[in-house]
C-alpha atoms as a PDB file:
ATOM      1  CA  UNK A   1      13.583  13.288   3.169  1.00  0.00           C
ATOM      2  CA  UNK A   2      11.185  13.673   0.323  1.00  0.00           C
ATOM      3  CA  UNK A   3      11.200  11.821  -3.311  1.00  0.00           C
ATOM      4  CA  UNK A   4      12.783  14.927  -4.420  1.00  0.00           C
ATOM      5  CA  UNK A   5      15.795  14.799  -2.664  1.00  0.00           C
ATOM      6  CA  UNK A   6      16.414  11.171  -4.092  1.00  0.00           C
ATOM      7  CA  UNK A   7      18.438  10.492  -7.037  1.00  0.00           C
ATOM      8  CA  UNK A   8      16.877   8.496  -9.752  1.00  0.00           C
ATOM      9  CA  UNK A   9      18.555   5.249  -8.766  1.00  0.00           C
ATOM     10  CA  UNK A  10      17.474   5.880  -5.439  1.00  0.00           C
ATOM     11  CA  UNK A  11      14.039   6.223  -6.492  1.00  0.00           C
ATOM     12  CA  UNK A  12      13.862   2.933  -8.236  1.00  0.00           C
ATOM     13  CA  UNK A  13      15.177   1.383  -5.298  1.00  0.00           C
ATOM     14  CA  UNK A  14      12.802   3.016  -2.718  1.00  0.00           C
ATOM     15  CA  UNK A  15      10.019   1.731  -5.624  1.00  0.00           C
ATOM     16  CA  UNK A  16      11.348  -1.877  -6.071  1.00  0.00           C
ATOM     17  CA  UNK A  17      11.450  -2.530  -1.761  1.00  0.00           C
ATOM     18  CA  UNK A  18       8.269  -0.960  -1.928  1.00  0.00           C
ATOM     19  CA  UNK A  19       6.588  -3.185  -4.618  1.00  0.00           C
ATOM     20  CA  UNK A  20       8.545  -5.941  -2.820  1.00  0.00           C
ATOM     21  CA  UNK A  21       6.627  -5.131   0.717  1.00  0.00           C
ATOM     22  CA  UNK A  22       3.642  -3.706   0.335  1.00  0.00           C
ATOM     23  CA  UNK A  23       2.102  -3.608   3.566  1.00  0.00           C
ATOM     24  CA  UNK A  24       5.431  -1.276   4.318  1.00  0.00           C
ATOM     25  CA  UNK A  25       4.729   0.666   1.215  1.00  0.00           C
ATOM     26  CA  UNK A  26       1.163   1.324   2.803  1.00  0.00           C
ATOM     27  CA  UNK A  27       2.353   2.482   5.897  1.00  0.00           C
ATOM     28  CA  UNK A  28       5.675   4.317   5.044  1.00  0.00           C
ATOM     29  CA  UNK A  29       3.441   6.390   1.841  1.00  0.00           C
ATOM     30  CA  UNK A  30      -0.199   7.019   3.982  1.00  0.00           C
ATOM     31  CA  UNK A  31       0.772   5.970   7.835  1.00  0.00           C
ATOM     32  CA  UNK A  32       0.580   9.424   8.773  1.00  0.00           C
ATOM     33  CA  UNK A  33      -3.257   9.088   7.376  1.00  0.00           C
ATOM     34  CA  UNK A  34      -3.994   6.511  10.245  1.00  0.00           C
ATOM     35  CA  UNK A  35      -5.171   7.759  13.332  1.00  0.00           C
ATOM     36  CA  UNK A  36      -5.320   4.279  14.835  1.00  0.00           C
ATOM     37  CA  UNK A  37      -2.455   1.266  14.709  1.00  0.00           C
ATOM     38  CA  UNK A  38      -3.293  -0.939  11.546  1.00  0.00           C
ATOM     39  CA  UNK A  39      -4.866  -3.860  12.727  1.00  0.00           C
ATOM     40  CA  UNK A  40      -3.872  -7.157  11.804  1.00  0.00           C
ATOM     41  CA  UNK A  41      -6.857  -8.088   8.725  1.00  0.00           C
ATOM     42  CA  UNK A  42      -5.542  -4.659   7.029  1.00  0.00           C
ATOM     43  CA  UNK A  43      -2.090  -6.092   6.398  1.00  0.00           C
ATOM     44  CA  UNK A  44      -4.103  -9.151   5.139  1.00  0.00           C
ATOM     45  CA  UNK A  45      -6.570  -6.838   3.118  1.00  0.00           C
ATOM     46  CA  UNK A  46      -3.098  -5.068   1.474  1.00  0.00           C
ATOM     47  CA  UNK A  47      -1.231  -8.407   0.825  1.00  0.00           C
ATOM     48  CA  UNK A  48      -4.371  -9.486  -1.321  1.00  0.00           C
ATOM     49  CA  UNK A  49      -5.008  -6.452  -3.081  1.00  0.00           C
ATOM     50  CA  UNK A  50      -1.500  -6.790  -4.264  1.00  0.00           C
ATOM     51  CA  UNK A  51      -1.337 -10.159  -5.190  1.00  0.00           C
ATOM     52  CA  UNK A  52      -1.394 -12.151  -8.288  1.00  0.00           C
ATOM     53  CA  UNK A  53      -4.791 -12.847  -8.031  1.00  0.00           C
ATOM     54  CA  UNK A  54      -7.090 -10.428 -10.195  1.00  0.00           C
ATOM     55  CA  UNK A  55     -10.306 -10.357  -8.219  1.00  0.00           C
ATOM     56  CA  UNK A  56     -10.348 -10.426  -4.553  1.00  0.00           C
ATOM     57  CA  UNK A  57     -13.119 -10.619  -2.426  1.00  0.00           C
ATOM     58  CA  UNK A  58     -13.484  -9.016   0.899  1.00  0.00           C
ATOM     59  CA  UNK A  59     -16.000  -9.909   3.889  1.00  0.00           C
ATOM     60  CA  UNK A  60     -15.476  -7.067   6.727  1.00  0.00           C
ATOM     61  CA  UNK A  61     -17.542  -4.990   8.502  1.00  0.00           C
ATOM     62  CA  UNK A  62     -18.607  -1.357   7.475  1.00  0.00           C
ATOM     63  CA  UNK A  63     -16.277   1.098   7.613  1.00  0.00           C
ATOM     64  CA  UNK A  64     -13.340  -1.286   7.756  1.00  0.00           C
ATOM     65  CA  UNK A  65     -11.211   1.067   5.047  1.00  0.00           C
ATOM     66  CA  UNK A  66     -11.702  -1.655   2.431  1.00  0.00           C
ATOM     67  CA  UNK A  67     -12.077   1.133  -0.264  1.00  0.00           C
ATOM     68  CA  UNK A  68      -9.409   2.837   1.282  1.00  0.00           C
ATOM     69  CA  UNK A  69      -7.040   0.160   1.095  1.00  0.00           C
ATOM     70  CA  UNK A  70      -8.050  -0.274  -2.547  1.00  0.00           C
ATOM     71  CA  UNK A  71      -7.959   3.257  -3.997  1.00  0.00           C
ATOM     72  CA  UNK A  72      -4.044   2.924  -1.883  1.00  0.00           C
ATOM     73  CA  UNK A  73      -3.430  -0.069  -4.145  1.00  0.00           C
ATOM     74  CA  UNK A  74      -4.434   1.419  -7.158  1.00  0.00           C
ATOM     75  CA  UNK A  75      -2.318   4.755  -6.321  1.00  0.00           C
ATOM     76  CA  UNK A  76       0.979   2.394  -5.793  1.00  0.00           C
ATOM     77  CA  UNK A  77       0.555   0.234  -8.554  1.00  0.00           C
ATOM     78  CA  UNK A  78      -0.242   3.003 -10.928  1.00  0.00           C
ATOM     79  CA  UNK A  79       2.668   4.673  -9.591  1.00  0.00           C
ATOM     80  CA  UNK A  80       5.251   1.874 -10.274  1.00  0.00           C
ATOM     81  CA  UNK A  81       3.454   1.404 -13.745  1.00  0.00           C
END
Protein backbone atom coordinates (compact mmCIF):
# COMPACT_ATOMS: atom_id res chain seq x y z
CA UNK A 1 0.00 0.00 0.00
CA UNK A 2 1.44 3.35 -0.85
CA UNK A 3 1.02 6.89 1.12
CA UNK A 4 -1.54 7.52 -1.41
CA UNK A 5 -3.89 5.07 -0.60
CA UNK A 6 -3.87 6.36 3.13
CA UNK A 7 -6.30 8.72 4.46
CA UNK A 8 -4.99 11.77 6.12
CA UNK A 9 -5.46 10.45 9.63
CA UNK A 10 -3.80 7.49 8.58
CA UNK A 11 -0.94 9.36 7.42
CA UNK A 12 -0.35 11.14 10.63
CA UNK A 13 -0.45 8.00 12.32
CA UNK A 14 1.97 6.06 10.01
CA UNK A 15 4.20 9.59 10.67
CA UNK A 16 3.79 9.75 14.52
CA UNK A 17 4.92 5.57 14.96
CA UNK A 18 7.44 6.50 12.64
CA UNK A 19 8.93 9.56 14.48
CA UNK A 20 8.27 7.37 17.56
CA UNK A 21 10.71 4.41 16.11
CA UNK A 22 13.03 5.50 13.98
CA UNK A 23 15.24 2.76 13.33
CA UNK A 24 11.70 1.16 11.90
CA UNK A 25 11.09 4.31 10.00
CA UNK A 26 14.64 3.65 8.37
CA UNK A 27 13.98 0.34 7.40
CA UNK A 28 10.19 0.31 6.53
CA UNK A 29 10.95 3.93 4.11
CA UNK A 30 14.71 2.75 2.46
CA UNK A 31 15.02 -1.20 3.53
CA UNK A 32 14.52 -2.12 0.10
CA UNK A 33 17.85 0.20 -0.49
CA UNK A 34 19.92 -2.35 1.66
CA UNK A 35 21.44 -5.07 0.00
CA UNK A 36 22.86 -6.43 3.25
CA UNK A 37 20.95 -6.97 6.90
CA UNK A 38 21.53 -3.67 8.97
CA UNK A 39 24.05 -4.37 11.32
CA UNK A 40 23.76 -3.67 14.81
CA UNK A 41 26.04 0.07 15.09
CA UNK A 42 23.50 1.33 12.20
CA UNK A 43 20.49 1.10 14.51
CA UNK A 44 22.86 2.87 17.00
CA UNK A 45 24.07 5.41 14.24
CA UNK A 46 19.96 6.11 13.50
CA UNK A 47 18.93 6.32 17.24
CA UNK A 48 21.62 9.20 17.58
CA UNK A 49 20.99 11.01 14.58
CA UNK A 50 17.51 11.29 15.86
CA UNK A 51 18.02 12.20 19.20
CA UNK A 52 17.83 15.25 21.27
CA UNK A 53 21.25 15.86 21.05
CA UNK A 54 22.23 18.49 18.23
CA UNK A 55 25.70 17.38 17.24
CA UNK A 56 26.65 13.84 17.11
CA UNK A 57 29.81 12.47 16.48
CA UNK A 58 30.55 9.32 14.67
CA UNK A 59 33.86 7.07 14.74
CA UNK A 60 33.33 4.14 11.99
CA UNK A 61 35.15 2.90 9.36
CA UNK A 62 34.94 4.10 5.63
CA UNK A 63 32.15 3.35 3.86
CA UNK A 64 30.07 2.52 6.91
CA UNK A 65 26.80 4.57 5.32
CA UNK A 66 27.33 7.27 7.95
CA UNK A 67 26.29 9.93 5.30
CA UNK A 68 23.74 7.74 4.26
CA UNK A 69 22.18 7.37 7.46
CA UNK A 70 22.34 11.16 7.80
CA UNK A 71 20.98 12.48 4.49
CA UNK A 72 17.93 9.46 5.72
CA UNK A 73 17.58 11.55 8.88
CA UNK A 74 17.39 14.69 7.33
CA UNK A 75 14.75 13.30 4.62
CA UNK A 76 12.42 12.00 7.72
CA UNK A 77 12.71 14.82 9.83
CA UNK A 78 12.14 17.27 7.07
CA UNK A 79 9.32 15.22 6.14
CA UNK A 80 7.47 15.28 9.54
CA UNK A 81 8.42 19.10 9.70
Amino acid sequence: MSPDELDRSQRLDLASRFLADPVAAHEVLFGGDNADITPSFHRELITAFHGPEENVIAICFRGSAKSTIAERTIAILAASG
